[in-house]
N, C-alpha and C. Protein backbone atom coordinates (compact mmCIF):
# COMPACT_ATOMS: atom_id res chain seq x y z
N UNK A 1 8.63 117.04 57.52
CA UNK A 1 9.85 117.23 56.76
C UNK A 1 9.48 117.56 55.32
N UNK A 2 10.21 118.91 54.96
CA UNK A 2 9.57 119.19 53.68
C UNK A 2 10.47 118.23 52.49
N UNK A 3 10.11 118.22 51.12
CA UNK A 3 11.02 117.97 50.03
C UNK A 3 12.58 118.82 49.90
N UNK A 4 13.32 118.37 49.58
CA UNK A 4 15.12 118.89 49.27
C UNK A 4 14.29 118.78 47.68
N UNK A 5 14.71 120.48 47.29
CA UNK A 5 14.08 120.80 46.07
C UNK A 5 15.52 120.68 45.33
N UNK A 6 17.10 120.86 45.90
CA UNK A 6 17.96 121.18 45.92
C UNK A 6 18.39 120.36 44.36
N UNK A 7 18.84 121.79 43.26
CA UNK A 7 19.10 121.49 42.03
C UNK A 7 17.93 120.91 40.93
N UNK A 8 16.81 120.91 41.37
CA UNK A 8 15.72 120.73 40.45
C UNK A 8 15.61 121.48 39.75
N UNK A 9 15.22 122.90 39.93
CA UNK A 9 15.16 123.94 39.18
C UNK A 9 16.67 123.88 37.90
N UNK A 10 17.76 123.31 38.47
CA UNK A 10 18.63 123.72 37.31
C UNK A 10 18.90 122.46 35.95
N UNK A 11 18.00 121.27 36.83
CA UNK A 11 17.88 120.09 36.16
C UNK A 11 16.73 120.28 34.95
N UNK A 12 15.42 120.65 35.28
CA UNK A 12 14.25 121.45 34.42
C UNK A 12 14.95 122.30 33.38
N UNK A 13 15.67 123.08 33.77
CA UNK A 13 16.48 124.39 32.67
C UNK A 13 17.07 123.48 32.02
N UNK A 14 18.28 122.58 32.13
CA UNK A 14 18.24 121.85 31.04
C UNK A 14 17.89 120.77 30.32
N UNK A 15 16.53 120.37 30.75
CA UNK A 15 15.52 119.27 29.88
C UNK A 15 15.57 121.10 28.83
N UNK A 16 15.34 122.20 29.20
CA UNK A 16 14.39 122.65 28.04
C UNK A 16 15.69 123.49 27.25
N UNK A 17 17.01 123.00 27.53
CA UNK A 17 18.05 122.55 26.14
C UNK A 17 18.20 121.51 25.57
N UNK A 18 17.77 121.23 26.02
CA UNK A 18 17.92 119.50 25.14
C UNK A 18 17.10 119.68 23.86
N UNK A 19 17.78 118.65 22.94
CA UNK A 19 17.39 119.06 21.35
C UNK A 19 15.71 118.42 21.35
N UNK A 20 15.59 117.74 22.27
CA UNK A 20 14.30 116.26 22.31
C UNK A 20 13.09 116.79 23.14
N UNK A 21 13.30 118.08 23.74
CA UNK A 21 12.51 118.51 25.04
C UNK A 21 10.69 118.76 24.28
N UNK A 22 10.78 118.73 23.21
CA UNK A 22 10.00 118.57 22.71
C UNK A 22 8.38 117.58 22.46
N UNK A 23 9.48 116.15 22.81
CA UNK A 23 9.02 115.01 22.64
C UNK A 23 8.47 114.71 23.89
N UNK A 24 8.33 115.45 24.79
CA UNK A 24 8.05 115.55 26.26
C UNK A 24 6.51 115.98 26.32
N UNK A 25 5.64 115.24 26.63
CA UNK A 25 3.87 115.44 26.78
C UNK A 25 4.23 116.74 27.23
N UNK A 26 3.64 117.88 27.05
CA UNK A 26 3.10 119.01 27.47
C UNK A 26 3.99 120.16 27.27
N UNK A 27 5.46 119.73 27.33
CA UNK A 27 6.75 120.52 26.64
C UNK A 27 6.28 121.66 25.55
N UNK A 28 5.40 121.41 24.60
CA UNK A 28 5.75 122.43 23.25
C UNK A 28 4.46 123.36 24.01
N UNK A 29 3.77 123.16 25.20
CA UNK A 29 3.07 124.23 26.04
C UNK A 29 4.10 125.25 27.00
N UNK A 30 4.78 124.73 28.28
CA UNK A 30 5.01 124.94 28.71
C UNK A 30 6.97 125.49 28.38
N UNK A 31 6.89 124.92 27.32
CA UNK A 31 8.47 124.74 26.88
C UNK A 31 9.86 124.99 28.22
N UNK A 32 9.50 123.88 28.83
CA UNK A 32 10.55 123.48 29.98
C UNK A 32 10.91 124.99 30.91
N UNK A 33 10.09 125.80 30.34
CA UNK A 33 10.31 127.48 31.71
C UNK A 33 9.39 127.33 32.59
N UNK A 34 10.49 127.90 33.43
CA UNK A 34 9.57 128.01 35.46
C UNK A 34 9.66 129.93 35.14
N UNK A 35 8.55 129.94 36.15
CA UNK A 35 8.40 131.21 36.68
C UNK A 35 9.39 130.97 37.68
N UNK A 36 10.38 132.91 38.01
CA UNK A 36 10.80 132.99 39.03
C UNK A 36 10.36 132.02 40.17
N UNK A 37 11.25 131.89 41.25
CA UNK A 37 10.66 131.47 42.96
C UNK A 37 9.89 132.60 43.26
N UNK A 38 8.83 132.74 44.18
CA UNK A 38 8.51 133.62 45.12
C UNK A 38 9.40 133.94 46.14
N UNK A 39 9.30 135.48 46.66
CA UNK A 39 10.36 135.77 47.55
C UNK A 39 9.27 135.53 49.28
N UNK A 40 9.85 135.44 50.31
CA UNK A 40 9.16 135.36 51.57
C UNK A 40 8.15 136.22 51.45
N UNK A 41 8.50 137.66 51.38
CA UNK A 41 7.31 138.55 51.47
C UNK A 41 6.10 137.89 50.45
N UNK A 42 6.49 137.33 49.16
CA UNK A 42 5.36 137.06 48.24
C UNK A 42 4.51 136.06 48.88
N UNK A 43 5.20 134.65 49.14
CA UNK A 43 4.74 133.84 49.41
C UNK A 43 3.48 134.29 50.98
N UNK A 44 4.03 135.41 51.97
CA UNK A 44 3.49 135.85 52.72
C UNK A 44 1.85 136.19 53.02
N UNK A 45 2.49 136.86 51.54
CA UNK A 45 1.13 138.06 51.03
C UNK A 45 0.01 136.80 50.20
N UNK A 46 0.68 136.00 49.46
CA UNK A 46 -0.13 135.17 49.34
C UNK A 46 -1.04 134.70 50.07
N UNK A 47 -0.29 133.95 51.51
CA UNK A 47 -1.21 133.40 52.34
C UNK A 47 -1.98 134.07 52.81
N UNK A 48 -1.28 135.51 53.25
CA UNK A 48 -2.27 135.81 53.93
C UNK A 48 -3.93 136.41 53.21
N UNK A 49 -4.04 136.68 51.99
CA UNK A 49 -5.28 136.73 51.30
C UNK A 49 -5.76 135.74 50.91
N UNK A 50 -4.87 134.74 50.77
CA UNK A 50 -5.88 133.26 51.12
C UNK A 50 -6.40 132.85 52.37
N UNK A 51 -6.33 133.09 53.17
CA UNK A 51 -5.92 132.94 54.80
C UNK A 51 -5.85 131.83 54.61
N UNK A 52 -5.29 131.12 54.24
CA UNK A 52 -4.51 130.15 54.40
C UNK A 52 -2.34 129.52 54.67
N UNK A 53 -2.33 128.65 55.50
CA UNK A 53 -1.17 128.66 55.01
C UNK A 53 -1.15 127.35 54.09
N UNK A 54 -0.28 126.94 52.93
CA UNK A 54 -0.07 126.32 51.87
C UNK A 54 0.81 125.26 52.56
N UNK A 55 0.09 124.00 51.74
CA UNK A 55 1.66 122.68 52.63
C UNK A 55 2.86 122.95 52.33
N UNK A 56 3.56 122.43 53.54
CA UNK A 56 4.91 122.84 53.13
C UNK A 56 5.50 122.62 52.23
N UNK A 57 5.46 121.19 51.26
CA UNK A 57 6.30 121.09 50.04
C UNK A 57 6.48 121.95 49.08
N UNK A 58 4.82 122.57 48.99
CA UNK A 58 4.46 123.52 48.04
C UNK A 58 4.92 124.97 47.93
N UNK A 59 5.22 125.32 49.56
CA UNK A 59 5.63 126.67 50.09
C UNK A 59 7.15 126.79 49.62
N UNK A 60 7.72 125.44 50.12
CA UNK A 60 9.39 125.15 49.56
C UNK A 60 9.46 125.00 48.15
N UNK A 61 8.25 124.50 46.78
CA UNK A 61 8.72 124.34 45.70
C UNK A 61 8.09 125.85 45.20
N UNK A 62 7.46 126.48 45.77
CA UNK A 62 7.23 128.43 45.52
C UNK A 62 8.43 128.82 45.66
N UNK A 63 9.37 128.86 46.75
CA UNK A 63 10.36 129.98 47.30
C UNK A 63 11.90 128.97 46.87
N UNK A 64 12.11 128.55 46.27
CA UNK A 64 13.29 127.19 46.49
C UNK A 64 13.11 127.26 44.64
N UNK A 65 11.83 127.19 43.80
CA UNK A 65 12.10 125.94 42.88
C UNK A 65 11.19 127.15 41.67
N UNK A 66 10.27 127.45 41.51
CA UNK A 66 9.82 128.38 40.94
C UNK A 66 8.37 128.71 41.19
N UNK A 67 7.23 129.44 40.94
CA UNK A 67 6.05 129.73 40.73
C UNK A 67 5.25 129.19 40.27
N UNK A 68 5.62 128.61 39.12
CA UNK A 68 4.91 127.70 38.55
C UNK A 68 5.58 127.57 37.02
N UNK A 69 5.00 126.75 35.88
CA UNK A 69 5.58 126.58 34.99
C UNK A 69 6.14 125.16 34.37
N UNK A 70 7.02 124.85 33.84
CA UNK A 70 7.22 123.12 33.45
C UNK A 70 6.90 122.10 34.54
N UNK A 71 6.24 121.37 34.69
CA UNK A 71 5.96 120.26 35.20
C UNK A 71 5.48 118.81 34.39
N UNK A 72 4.56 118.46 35.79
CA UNK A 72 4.02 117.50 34.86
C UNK A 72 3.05 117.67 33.61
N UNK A 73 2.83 116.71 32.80
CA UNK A 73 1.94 117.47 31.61
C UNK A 73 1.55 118.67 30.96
N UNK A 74 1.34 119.91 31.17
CA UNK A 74 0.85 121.09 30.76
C UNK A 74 2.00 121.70 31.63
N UNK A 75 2.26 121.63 32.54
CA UNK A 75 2.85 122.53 33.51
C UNK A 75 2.36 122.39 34.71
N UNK A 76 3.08 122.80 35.69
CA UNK A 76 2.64 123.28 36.85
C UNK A 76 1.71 125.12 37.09
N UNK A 77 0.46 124.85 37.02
CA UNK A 77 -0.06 126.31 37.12
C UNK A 77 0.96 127.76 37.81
N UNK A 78 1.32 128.30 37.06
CA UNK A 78 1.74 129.83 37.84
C UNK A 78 0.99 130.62 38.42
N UNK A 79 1.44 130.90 39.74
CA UNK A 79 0.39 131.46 40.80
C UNK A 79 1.53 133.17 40.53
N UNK A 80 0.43 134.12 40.28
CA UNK A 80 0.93 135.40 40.36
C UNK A 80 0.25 136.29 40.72
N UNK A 81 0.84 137.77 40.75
CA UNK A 81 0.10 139.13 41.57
C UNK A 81 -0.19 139.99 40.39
N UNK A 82 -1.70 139.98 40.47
CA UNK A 82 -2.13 140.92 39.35
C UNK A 82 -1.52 142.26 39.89
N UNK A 83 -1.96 143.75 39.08
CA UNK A 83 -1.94 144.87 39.14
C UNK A 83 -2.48 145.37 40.59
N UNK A 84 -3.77 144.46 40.81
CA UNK A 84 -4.34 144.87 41.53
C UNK A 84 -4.05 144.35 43.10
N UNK A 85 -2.91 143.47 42.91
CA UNK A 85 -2.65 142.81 44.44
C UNK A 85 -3.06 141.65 44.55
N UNK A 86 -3.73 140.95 43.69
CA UNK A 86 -4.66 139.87 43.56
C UNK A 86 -4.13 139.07 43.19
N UNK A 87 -3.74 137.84 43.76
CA UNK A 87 -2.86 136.32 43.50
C UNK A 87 -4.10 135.36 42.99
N UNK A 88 -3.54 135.16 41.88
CA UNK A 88 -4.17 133.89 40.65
C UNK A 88 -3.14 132.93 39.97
N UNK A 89 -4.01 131.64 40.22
CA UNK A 89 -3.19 130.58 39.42
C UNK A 89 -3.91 130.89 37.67
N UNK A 90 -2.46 130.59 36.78
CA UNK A 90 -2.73 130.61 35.59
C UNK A 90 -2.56 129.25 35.05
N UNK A 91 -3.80 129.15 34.37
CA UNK A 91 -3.64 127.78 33.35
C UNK A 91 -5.28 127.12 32.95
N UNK A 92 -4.79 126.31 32.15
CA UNK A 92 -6.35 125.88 31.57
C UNK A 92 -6.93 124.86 32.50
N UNK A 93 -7.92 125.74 33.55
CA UNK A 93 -8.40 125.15 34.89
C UNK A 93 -7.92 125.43 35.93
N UNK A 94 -7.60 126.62 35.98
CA UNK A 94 -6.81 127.12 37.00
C UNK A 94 -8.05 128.16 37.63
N UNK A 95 -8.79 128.41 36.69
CA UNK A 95 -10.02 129.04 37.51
C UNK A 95 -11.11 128.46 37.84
N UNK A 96 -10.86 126.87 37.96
CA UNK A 96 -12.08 125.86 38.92
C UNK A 96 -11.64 126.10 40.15
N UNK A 97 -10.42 127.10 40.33
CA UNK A 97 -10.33 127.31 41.95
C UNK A 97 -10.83 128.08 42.03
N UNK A 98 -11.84 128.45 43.36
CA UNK A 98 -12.20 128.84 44.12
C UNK A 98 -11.79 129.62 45.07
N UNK A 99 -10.96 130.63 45.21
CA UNK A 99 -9.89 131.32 45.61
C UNK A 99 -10.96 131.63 47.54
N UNK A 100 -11.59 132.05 47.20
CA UNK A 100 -13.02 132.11 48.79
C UNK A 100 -13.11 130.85 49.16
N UNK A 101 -12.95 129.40 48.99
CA UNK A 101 -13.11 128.39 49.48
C UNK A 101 -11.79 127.75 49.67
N UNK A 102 -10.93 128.13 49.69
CA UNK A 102 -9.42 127.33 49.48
C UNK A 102 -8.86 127.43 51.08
N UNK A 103 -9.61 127.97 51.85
CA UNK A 103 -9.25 127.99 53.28
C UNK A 103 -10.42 127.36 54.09
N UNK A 104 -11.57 126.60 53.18
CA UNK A 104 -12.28 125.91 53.98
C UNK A 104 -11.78 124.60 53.98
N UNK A 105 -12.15 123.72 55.26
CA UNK A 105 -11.39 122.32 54.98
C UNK A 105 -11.84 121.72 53.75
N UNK A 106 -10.61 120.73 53.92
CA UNK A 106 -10.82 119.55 52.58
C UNK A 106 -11.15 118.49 53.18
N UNK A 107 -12.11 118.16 52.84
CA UNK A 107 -13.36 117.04 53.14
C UNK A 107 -12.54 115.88 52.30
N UNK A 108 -11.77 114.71 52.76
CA UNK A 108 -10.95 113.70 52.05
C UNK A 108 -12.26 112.66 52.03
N UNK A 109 -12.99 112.55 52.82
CA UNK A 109 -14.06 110.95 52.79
C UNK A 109 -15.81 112.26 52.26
N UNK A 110 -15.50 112.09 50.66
CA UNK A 110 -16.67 112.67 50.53
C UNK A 110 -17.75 111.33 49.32
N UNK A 111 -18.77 111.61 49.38
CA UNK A 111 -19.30 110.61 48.42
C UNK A 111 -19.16 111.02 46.32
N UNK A 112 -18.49 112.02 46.45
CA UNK A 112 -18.40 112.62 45.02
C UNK A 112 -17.92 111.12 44.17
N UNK A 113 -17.08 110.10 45.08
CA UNK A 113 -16.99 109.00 43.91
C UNK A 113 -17.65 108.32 43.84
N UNK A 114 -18.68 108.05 44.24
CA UNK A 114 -19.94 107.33 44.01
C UNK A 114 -21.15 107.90 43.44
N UNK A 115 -20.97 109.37 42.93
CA UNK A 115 -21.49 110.09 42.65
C UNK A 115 -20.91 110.08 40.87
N UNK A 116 -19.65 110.22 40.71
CA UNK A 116 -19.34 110.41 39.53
C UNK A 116 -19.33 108.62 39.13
N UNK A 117 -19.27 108.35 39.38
CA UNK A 117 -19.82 106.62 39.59
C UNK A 117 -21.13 106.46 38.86
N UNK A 118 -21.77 106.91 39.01
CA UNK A 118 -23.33 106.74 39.35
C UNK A 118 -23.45 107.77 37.47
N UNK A 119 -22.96 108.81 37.42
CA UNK A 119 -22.87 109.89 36.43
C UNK A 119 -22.30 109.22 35.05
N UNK A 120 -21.33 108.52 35.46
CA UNK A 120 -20.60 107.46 34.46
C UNK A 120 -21.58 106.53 34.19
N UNK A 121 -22.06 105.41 34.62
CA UNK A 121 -23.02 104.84 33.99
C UNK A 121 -24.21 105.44 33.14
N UNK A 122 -24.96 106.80 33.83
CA UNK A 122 -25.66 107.54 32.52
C UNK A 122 -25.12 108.15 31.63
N UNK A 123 -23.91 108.04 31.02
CA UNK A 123 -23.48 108.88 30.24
C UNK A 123 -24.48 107.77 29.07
N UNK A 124 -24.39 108.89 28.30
CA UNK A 124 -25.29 108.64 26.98
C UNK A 124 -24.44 107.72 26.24
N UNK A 125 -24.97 106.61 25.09
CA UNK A 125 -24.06 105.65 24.29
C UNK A 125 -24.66 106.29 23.07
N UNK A 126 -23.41 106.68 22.52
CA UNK A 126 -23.46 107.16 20.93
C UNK A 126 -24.53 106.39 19.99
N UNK A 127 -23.75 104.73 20.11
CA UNK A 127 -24.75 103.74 19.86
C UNK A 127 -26.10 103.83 19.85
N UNK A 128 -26.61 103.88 20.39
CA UNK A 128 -28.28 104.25 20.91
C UNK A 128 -28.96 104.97 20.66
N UNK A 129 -28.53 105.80 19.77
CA UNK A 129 -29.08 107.63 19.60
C UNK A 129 -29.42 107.12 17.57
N UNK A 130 -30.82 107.06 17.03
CA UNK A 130 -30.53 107.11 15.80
C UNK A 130 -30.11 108.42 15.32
N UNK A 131 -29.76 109.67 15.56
CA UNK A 131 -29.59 111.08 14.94
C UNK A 131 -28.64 111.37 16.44
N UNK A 132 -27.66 111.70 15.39
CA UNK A 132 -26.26 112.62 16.07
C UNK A 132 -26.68 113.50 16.22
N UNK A 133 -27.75 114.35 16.27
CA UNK A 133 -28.10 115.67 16.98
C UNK A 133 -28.93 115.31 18.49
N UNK A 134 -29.87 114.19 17.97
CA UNK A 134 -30.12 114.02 19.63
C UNK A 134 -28.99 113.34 20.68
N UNK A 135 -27.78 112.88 20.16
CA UNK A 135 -26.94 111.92 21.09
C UNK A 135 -26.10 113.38 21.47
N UNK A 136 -25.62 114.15 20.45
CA UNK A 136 -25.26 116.04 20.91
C UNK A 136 -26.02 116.24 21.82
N UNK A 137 -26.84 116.40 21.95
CA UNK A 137 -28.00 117.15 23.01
C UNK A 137 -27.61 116.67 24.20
N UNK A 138 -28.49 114.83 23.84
CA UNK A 138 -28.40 114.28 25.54
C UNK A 138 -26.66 113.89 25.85
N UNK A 139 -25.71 114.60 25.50
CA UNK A 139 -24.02 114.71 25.77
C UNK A 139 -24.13 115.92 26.36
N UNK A 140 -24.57 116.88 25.92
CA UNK A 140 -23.72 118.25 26.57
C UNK A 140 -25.07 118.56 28.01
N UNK A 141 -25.92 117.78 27.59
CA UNK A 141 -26.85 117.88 29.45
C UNK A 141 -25.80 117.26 30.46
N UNK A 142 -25.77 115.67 29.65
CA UNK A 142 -24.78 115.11 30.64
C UNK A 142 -23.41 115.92 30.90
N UNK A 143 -23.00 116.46 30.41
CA UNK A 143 -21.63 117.19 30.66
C UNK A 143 -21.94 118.49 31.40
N UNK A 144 -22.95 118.77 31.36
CA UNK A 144 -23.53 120.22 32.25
C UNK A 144 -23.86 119.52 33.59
N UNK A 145 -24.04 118.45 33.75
CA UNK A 145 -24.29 117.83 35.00
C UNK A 145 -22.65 117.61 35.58
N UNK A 146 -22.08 116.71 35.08
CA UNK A 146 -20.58 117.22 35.17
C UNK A 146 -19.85 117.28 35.75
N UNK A 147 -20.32 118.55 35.55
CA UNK A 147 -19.42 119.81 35.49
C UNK A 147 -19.90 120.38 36.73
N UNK A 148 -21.16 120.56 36.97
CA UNK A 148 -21.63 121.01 38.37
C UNK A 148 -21.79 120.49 39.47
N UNK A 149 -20.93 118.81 39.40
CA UNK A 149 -20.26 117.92 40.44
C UNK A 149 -18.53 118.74 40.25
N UNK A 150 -18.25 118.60 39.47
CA UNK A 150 -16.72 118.93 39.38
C UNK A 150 -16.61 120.98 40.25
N UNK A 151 -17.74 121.53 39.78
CA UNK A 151 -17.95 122.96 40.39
C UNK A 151 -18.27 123.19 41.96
N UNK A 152 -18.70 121.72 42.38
CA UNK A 152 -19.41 122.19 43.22
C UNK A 152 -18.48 122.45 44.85
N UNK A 153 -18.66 123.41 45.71
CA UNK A 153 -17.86 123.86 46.21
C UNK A 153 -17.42 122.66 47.50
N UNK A 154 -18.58 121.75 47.86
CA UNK A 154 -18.04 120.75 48.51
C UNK A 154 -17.03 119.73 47.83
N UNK A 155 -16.84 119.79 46.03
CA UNK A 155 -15.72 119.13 46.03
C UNK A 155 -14.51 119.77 45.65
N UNK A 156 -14.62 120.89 45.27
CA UNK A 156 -13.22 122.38 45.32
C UNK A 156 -13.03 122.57 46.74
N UNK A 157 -13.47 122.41 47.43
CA UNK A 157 -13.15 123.58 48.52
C UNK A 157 -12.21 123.09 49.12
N UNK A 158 -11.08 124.03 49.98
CA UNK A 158 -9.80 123.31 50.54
C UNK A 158 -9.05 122.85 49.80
N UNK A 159 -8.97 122.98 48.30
CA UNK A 159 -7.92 122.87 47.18
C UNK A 159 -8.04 123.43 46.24
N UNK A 160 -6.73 123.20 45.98
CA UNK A 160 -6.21 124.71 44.43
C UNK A 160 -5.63 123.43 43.39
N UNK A 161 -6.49 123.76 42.28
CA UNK A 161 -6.42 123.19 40.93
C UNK A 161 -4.86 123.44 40.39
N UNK A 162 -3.59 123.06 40.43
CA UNK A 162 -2.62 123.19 40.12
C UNK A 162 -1.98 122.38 38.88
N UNK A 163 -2.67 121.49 38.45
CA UNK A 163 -1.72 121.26 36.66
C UNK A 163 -3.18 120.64 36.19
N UNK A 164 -2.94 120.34 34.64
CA UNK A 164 -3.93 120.08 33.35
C UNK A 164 -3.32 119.09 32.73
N UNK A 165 -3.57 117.96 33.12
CA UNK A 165 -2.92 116.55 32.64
C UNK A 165 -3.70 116.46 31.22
N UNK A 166 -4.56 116.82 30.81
CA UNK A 166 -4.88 116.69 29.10
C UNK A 166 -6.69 115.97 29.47
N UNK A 167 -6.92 116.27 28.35
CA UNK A 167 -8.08 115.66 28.42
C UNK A 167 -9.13 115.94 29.56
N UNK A 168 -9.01 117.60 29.70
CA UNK A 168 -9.95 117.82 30.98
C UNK A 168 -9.83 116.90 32.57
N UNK A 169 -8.66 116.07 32.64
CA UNK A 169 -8.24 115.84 34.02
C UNK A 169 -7.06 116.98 34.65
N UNK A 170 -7.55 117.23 35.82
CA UNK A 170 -6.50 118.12 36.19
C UNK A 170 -6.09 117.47 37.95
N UNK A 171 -5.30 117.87 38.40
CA UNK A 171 -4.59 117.56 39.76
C UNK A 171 -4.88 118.48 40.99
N UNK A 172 -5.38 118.25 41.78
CA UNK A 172 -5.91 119.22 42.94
C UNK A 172 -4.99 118.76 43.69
N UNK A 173 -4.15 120.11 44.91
CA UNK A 173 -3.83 120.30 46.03
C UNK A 173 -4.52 120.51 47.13
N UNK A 174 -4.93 119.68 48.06
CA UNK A 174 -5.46 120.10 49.36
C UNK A 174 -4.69 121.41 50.19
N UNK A 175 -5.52 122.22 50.65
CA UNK A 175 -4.96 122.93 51.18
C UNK A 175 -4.90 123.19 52.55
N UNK A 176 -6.37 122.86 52.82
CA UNK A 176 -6.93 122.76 54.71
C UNK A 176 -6.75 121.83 55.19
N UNK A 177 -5.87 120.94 55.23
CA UNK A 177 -6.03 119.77 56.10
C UNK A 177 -5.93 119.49 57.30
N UNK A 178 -6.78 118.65 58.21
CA UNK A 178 -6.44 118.62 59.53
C UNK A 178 -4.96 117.52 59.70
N UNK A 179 -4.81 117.67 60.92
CA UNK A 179 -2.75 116.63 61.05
C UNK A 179 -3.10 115.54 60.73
N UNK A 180 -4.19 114.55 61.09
CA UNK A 180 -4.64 113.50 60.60
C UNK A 180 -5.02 113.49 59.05
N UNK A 181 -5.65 114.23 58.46
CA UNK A 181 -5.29 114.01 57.24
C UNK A 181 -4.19 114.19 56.17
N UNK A 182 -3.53 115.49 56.96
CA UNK A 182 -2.17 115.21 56.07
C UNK A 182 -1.64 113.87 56.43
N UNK A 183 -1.73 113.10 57.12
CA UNK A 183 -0.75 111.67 57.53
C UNK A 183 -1.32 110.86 56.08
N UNK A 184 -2.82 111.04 55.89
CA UNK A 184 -3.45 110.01 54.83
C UNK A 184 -3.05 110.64 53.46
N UNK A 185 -2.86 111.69 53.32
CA UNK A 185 -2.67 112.50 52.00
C UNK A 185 -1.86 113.01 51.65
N UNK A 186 -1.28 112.96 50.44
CA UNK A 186 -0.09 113.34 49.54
C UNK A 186 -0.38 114.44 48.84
N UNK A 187 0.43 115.83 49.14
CA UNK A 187 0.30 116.56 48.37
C UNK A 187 0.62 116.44 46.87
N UNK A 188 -0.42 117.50 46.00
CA UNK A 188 0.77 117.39 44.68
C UNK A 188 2.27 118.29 44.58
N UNK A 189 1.99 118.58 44.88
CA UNK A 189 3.80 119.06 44.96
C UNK A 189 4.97 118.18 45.35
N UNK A 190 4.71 117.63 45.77
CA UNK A 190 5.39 116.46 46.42
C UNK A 190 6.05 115.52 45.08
N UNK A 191 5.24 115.86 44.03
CA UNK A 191 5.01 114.80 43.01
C UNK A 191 5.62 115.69 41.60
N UNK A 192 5.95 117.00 41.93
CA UNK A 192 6.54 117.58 40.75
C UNK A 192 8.18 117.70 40.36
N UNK A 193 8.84 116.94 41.23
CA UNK A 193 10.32 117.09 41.34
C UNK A 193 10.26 115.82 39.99
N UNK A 194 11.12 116.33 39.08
CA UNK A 194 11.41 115.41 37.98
C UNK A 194 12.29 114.43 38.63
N UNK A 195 12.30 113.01 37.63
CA UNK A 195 13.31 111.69 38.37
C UNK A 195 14.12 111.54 37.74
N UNK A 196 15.04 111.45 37.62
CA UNK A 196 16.14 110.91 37.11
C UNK A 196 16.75 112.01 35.70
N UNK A 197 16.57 112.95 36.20
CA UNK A 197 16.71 114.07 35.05
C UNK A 197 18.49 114.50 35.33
N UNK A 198 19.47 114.72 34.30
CA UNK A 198 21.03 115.02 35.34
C UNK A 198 21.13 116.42 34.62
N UNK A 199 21.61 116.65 34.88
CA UNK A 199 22.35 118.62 34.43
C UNK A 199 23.35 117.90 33.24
C-alpha cells in the first residue's frame, strides 16, 4: 500500500507563503518550491535507464507530489532529464549516486557499521597534534579514508542519495530490495510528507 500523497503538494506551497518559511532549516535553500510531478511516460523512461523499478512511495511522491525540491532539510533532491536524455538527481550529494549501481541489490546486513565504528575511533584528536599543520594533514588522510567507505560501491549500491541533512549527512533510498527486505525497511520517501502543516 503506497502513501495518500493527497494535498501535500498544496500544503508545501503554502509553508513557502508564510511570512516565517524562512525560519525553517533548509528553507532559505530550497525556498518551499517542488519541481513539477513527473508524468507516467517520465517516470517510465526513468526506470527504464535505471533498470530499475523505484519503491512505490517514491514512484507516487514523483507522479502525485513533485520531482523533487522542499523537503526535509536542504530539500528533497530533483531527479531530471538532461538534453541528452539522461536522468540525474540534483543536489549537494546527489552525485554519490551511482546511477550503474542503483539496480544492484541493497545489501541491508553489511559490516560498513563496524567499519565506520572502527574509523571513528582513529579519527585524529586535535588535542594531540603540537602543530595545526600536522593535525590538518593527519584530518584530511582520515577523511580521504572516509570518504572511500562512504564511495564505496558495496555501500551505494541499490540506493539513490536523495536529501542533504547538513553537515555532510545525507539520506539514502534503497532501491533493489528483495520482499523480505522491504518488510525490514523504510523507504525515505515515506518520510517526506510534512506533519501537521494546514493550507
Amino acid at each position: 500500500m503506497s502513501t495518500d500523497w493527497s494535498g501535500v503538494r498544496e500544503r508545501v506551497e503554502a509553508l513557502g507563503r508564510h511570512p516565517h518559511r524562512n525560519t525553517i532549516f533548509g528553507a532559505d535553500d530550497h525556498q518551499m518550491r517542488l519541481d513539477p510531478p513527473l508524468t507516467a511516460d517520465e517516470l517510465a523512461d526513468l526506470e527504464h535507464r535505471l533498470g530499475v523499478s523505484l519503491p512505490e512511495d517514491y514512484r507516487t511522491f514523483l507522479t502525485q507530489v513533485s520531482a523533487g525540491g522542499a523537503g526535509p532539510a536542504y530539500g528533497v533532491f530533483p531527479v531530471r532529464r538532461d538534453n541528452s536524455g539522461t536522468w540525474r538527481w540534483i543536489g549537494d550529494g546527489s552525485n554519490m549516486t551511482n546511477l550503474d549501481l542503483v539496480k544492484v541489490p541493497f545489501l541491508v546486513d553489511r559490516p560498513y557499521g563496524e567499519i565506520l565504528a572502527r574509523l571513528d575511533d582513529e579519527r585524529p584528536d586535535e588535542e594531540k597534534f603540537d602543530d595545526i599543520e600536522d593535525f590538518d594533514t593527519a584530518m584530511e588522510e582520515w577523511q580521504e579514508r572516509l570518504y572511500a567507505v562512504f564511495l564505496d560501491p558495496g555501500f551505494t549500491g541499490g540506493a539513490i542519495c536523495l536529501v542533504h541533512y547538513g553537515c555532510a549527512q545525507r539520506a539514502w533510498m534503497p532501491t533493489a530490495l528483495s520482499t523480505a527486505q522491504q518488510a525490514r525497511c523504510r523507504t525515505a520517501a515515506s518520510r517526506l510528507m510534512p506533519r501537521g502543516v494546514s493550507v
